[in-house]
Protein backbone atom coordinates (compact mmCIF):
# COMPACT_ATOMS: atom_id res chain seq x y z
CA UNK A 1 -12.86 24.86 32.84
CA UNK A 2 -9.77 22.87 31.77
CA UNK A 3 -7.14 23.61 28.78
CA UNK A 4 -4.24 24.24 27.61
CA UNK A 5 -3.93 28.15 25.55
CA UNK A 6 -1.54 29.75 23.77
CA UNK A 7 -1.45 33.68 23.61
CA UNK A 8 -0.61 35.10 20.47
CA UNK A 9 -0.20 39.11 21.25
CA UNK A 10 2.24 41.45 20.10
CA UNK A 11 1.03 44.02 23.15
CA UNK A 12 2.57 42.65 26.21
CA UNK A 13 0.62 44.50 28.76
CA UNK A 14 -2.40 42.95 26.53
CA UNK A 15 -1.45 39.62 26.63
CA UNK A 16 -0.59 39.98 30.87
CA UNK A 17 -3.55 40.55 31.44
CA UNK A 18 -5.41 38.05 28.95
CA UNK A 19 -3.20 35.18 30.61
CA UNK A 20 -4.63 36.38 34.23
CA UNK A 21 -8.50 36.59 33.20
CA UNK A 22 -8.23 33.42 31.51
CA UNK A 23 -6.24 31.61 34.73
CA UNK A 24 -8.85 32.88 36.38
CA UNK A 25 -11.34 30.56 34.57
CA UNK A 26 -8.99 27.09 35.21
CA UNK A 27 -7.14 27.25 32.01
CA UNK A 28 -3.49 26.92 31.52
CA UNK A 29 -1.25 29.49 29.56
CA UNK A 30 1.45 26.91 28.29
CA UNK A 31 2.95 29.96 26.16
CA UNK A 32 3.05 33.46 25.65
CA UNK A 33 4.14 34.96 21.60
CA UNK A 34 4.07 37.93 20.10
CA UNK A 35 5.06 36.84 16.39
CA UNK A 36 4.08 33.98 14.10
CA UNK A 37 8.06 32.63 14.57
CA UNK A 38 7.04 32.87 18.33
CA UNK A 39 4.13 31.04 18.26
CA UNK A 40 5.93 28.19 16.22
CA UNK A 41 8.64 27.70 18.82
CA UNK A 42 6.04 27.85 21.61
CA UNK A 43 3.65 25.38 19.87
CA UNK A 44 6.71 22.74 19.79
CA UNK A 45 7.18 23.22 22.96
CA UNK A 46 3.86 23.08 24.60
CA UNK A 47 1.42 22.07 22.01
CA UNK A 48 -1.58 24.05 23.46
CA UNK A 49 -4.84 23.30 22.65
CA UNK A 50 -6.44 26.43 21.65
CA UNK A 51 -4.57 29.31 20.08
CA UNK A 52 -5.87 33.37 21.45
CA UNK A 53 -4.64 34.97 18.33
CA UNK A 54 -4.64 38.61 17.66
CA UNK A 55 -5.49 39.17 14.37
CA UNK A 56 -3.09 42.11 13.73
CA UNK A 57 0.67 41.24 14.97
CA UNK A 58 3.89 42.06 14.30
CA UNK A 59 6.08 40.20 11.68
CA UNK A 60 6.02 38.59 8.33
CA UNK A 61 2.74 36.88 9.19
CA UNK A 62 -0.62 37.96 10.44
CA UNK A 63 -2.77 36.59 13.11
CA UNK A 64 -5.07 34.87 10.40
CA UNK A 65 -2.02 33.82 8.49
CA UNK A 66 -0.13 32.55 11.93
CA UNK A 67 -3.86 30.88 12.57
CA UNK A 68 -3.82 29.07 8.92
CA UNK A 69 -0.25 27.60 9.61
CA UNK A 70 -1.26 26.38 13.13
CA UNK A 71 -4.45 24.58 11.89
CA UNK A 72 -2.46 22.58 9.06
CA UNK A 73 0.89 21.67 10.40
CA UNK A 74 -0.47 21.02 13.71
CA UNK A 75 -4.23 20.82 13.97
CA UNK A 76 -4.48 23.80 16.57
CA UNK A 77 -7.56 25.62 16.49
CA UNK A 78 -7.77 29.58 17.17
CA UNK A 79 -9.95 32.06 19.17
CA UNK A 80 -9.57 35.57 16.92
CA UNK A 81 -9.20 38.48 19.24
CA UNK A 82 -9.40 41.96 17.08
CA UNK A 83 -9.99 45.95 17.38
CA UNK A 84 -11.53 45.48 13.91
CA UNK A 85 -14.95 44.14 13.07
CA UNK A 86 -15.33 45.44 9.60
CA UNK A 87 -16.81 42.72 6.76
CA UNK A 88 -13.41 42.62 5.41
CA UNK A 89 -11.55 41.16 8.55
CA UNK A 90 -14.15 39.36 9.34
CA UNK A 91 -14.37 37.18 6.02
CA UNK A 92 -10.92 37.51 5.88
CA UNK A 93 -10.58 35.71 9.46
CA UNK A 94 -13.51 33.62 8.36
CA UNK A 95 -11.61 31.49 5.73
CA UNK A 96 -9.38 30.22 8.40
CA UNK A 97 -12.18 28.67 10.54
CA UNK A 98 -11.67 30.09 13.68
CA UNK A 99 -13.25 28.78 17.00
CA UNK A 100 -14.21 32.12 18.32
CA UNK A 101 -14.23 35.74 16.80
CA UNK A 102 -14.13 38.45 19.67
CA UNK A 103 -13.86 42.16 19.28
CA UNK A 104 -11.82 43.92 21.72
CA UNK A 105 -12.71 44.97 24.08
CA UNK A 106 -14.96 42.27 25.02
CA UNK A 107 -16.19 41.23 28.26
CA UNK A 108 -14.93 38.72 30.74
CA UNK A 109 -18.15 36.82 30.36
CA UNK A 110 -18.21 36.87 26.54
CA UNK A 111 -14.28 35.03 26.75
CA UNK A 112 -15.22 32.73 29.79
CA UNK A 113 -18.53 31.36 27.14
CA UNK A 114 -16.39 31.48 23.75
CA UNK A 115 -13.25 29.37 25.69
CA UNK A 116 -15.68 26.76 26.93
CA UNK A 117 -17.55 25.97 23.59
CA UNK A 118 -14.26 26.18 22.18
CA UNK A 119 -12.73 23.58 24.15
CA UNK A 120 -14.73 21.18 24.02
CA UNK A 121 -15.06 21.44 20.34
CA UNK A 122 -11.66 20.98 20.33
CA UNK A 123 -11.91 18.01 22.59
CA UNK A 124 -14.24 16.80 20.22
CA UNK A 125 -12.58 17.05 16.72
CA UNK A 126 -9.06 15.91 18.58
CA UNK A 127 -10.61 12.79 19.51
CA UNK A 128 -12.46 12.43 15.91
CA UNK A 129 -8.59 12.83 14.57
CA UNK A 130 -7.21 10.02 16.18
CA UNK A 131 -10.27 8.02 14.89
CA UNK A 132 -9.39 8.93 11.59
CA UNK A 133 -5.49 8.14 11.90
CA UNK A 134 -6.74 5.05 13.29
CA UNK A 135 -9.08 4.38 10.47
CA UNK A 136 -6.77 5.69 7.79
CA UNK A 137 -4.25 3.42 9.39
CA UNK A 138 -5.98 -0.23 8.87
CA UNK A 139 -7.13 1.08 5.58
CA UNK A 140 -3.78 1.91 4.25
CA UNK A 141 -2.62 -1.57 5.69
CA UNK A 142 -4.66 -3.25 4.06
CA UNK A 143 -3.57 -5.67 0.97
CA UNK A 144 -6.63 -4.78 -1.17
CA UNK A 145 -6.80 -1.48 -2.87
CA UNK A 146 -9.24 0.81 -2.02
CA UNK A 147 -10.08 4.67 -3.76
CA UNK A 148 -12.74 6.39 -3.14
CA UNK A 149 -14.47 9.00 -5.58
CA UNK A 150 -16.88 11.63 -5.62
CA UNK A 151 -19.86 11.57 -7.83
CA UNK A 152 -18.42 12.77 -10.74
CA UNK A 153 -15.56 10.30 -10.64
CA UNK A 154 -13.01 12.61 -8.93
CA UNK A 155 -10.72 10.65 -6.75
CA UNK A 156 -10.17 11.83 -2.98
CA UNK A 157 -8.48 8.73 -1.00
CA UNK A 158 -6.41 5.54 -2.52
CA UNK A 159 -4.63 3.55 -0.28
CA UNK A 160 -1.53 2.03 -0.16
CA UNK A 161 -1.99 -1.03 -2.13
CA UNK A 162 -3.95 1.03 -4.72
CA UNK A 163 -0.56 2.79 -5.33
CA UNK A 164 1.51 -0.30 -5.63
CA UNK A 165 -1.28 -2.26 -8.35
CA UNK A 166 -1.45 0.90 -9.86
CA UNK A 167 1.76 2.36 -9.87
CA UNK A 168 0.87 5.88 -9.23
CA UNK A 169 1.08 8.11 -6.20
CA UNK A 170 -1.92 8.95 -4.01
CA UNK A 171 -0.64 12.41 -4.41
CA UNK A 172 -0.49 11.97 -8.11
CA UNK A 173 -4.02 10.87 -7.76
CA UNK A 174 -5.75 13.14 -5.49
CA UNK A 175 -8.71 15.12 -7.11
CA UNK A 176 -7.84 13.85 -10.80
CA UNK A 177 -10.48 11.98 -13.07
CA UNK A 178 -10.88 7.80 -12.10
CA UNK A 179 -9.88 7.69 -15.58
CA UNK A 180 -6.56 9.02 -15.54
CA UNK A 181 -5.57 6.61 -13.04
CA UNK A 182 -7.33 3.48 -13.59
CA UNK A 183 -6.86 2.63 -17.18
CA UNK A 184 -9.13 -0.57 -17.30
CA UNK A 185 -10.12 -2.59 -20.31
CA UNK A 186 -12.15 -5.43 -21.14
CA UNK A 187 -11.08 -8.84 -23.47
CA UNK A 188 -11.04 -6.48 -26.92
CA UNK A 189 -8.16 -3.88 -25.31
CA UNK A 190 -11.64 -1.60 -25.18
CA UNK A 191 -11.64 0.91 -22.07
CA UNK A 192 -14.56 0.12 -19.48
CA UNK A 193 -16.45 3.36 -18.30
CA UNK A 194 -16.26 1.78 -14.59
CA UNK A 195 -18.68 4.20 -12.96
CA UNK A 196 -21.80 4.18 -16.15
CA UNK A 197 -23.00 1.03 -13.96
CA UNK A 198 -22.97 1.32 -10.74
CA UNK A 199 -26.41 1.79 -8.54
CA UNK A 200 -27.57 3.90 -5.47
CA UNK A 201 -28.59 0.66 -4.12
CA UNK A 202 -26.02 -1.84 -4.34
CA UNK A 203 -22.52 -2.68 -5.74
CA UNK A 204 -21.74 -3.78 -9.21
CA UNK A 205 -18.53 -6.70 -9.53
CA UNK A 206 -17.04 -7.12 -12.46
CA UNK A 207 -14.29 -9.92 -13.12
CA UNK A 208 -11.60 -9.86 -15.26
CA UNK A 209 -10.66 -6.42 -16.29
CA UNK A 210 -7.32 -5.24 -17.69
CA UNK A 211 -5.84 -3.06 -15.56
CA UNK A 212 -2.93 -0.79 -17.50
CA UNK A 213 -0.24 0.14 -15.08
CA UNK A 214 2.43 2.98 -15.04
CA UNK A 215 5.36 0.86 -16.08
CA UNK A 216 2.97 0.00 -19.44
CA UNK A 217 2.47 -3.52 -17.88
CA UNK A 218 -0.83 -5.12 -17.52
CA UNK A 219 -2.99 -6.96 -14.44
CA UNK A 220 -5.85 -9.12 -14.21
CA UNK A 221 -8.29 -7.34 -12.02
CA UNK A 222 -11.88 -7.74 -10.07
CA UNK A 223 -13.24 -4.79 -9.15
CA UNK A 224 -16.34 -3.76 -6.87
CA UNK A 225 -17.76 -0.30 -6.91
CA UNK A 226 -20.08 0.36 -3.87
CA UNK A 227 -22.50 3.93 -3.33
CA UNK A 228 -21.31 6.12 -0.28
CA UNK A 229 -24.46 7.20 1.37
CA UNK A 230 -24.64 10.66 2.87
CA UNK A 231 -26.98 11.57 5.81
CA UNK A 232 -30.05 13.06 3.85
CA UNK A 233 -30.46 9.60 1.78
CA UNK A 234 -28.48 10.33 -1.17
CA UNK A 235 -25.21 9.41 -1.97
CA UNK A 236 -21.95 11.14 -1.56
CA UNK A 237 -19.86 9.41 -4.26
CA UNK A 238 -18.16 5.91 -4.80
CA UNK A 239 -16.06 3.16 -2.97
CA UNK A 240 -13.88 1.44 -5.36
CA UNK A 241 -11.65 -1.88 -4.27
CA UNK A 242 -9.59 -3.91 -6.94
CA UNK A 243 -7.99 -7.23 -6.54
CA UNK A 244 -5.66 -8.79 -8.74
CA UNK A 245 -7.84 -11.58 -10.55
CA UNK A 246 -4.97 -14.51 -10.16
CA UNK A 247 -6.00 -14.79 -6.48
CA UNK A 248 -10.13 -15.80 -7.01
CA UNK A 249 -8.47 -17.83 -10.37
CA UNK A 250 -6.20 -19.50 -8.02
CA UNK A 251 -8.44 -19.95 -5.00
CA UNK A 252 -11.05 -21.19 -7.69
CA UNK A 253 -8.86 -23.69 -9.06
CA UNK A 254 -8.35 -25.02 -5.43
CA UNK A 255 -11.76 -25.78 -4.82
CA UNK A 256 -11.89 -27.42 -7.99
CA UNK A 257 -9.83 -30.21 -7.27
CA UNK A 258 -10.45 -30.37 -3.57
CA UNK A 259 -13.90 -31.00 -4.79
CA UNK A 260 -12.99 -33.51 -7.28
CA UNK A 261 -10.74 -35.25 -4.55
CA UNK A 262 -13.75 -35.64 -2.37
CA UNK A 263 -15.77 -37.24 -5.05
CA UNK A 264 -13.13 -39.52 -6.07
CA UNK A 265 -12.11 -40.57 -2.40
CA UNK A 266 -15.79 -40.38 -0.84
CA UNK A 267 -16.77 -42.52 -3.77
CA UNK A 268 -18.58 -46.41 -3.26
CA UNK A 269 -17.18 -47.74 -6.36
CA UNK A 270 -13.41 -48.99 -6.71
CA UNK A 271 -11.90 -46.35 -8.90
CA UNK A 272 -8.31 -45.77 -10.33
CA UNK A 273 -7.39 -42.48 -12.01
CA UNK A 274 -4.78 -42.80 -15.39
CA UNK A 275 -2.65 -40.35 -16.49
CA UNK A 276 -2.42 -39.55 -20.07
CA UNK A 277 0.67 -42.06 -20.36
CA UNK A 278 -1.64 -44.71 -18.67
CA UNK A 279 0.09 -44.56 -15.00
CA UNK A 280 -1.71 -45.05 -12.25
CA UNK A 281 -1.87 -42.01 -10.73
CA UNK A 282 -3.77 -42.76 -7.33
CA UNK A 283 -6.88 -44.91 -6.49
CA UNK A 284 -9.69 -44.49 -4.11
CA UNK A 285 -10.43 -46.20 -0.63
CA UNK A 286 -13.35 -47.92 -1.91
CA UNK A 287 -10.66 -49.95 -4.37
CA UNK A 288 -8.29 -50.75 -0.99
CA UNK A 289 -11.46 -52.15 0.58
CA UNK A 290 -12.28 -54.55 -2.45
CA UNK A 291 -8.83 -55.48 -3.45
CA UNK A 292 -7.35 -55.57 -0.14
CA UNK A 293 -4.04 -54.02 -2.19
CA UNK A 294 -2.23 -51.07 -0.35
CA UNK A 295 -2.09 -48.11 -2.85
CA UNK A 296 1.67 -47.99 -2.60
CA UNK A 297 1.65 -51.01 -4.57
CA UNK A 298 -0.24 -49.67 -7.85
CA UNK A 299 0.25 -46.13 -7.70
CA UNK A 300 2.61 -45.49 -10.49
CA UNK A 301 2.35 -48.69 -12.41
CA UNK A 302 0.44 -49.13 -15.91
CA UNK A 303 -2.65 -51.79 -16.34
CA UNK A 304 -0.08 -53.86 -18.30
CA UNK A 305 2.76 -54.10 -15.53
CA UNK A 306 -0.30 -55.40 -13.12
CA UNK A 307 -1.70 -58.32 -15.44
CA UNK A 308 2.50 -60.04 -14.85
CA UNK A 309 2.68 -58.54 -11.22
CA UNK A 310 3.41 -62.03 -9.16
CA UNK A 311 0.59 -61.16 -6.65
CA UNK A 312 -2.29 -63.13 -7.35
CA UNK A 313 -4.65 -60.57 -5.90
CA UNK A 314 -3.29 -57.91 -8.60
CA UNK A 315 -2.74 -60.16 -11.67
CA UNK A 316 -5.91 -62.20 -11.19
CA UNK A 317 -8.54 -60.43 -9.35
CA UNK A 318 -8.03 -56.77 -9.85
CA UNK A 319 -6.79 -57.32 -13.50
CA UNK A 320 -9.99 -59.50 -14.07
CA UNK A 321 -12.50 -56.73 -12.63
CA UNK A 322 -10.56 -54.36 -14.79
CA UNK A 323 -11.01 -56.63 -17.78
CA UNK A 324 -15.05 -58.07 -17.04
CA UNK A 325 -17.97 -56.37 -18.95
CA UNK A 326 -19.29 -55.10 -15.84
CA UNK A 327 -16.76 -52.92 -14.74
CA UNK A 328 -16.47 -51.95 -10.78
CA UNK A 329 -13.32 -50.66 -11.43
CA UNK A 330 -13.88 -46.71 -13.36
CA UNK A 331 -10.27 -45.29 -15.30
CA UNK A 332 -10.30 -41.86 -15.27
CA UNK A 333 -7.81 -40.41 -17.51
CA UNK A 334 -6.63 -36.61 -17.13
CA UNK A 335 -3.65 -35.58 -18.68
CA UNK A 336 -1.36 -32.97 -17.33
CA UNK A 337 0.75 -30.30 -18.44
């Protein structure tokens, strides 16, 4: 048996012989403290990976308290070691989650069994951590923003680009109503109930919402609202992402016209396409072919400068397909703004 403890023991002859019994077993005592200031200094130091903590030591702090601080600032689990075993210590040492509860005196047995299921649940839920950092890492990196809420519409997690579209802090955010930061509204300046519609079974899009930021401003927004399954088939609450609506508009209005540039170039007929002043703005490959004309020749020109150009193949034979009742030439006027 492998780790790295931390004794936390305001009897010194105590914790002596705790560090022996557990070297005994393999493990490493990377620090010995008799106060909650101790401890601190020690865990800076050595960053154990299990704390022994007596629940009753001397100082401002107790063992539970010392055990609470650990746990947050530094995700150290504890092993309580106590005289007491009354139901108030007990739920009292409870609360902080502890990875072992042993009443002195114990046997060397019943510490050798507690420090091995404690370590390697601490092996486990150290390597879950990094997961998550990982996880939460690419998530707050990411340029879409993401929340998610529980059932009731409570929000727990919003990424980074959530705060910047919306303006407010995650902290801000964190177990207040969706509503109170995600004022969205529809064409009429109504607000949109965003979670009446969504299903167990599937997202629900909607496109186009008015998204009111902090600074009063407004955005164009597309939002998706997806279920979060738990394991016994239900659902755990919602995954919301919002984009900012320009981007689909824009990307939209890109495959627009590279769609209407394939048709136009792709196209068997001659074609020319006008602008609203009557300039040629380009012409198709299908009109090259048939007029044997370069397009650097008509592109900018009106129908009237061709019918005097001194070309014979543009005043007289492109002019009089232009000008014939059965037209192979097709104008296409669009004008632009």
């Amino acid at each position: 048996m492998k780790g790295k403890l931390l004794i936390v023991e305001d009897e010194p002859i105590v914790a002596l012989d705790l560090q022996q019994e557990v070297e005994a077993f393999g493990c490493e005592v990377v620090g010995l403290a008799e106060s909650a200031d101790e401890a601190l200094m020690a865990v800076e130091e050595c960053r154990p990976d299990i704390a022994l903590m007596d629940i009753h030591i001397a100082g401002s702090m107790d063992g539970t308290q010392t055990a609470r601080l650990l746990r947050h600032a530094y995700g150290i689990p504890s092993i309580f070691l106590t005289s007491y075993s009354d139901d108030t210590t007990i739920a009292k040492a409870a609360r902080e989650m502890p990875y072992g509860y042993l009443t002195k005196p114990f046997q060397s047995r019943e510490l050798k069994a507690t420090l091995q299921v404690a370590l390697q649940k601490a092996a486990v839920d150290a390597g879950l951590r990094t997961t998550h950092g990982k996880m939460a890492a690419t998530v707050d990196s990411m340029n879409e923003a993401l929340l998610t809420v529980s059932p009731r519409g409570d929000i727990q997690f919003m990424n980074r680009a959530a705060e910047r579209l919306t303006g407010k802090t995650r902290e801000f955010a964190a177990n207040r109503s969706l509503l109170e930061v995600l004022d969205l509204r529809d064409e009429h300046n109504r607000p949109i109930p965003i979670l009446s519609g969504p299903r167990r079974d599937g997202a629900v899009e909607n496109f186009g919402l008015c998204l009111k930021t902090a600074d009063g401003g407004t955005v164009l927004v597309d939002t998706s609202i997806s279920p979060l399954a738990d394991d016994a088939g239900g659902y755990r609450g919602y995954v919301i992402s919002l984009r900012k609506a320009d981007e689909r508009l824009h990307s939209q209005a890109v495959e627009g016209e590279c769609q209407e540039v394939d048709s136009f170039e792709v196209a068997s007929m001659p074609m020319v396409q006008l602008d609203g002043n009557g300039h040629i703005m380009r012409v198709n490959q299908a009109l090259i072919r048939e007029s044997g004309v370069e397009a650097e020749s008509l592109v900018g020109r009106t129908l009237k400068g061709l019918s005097t150009d001194p070309d014979p193949r543009i005043a007289r034979q492109l002019m009089h397909k232009l000008l014939q009742d059965n037209l192979t030439i097709r104008a296409i006027t669009r004008v632009r703004y």
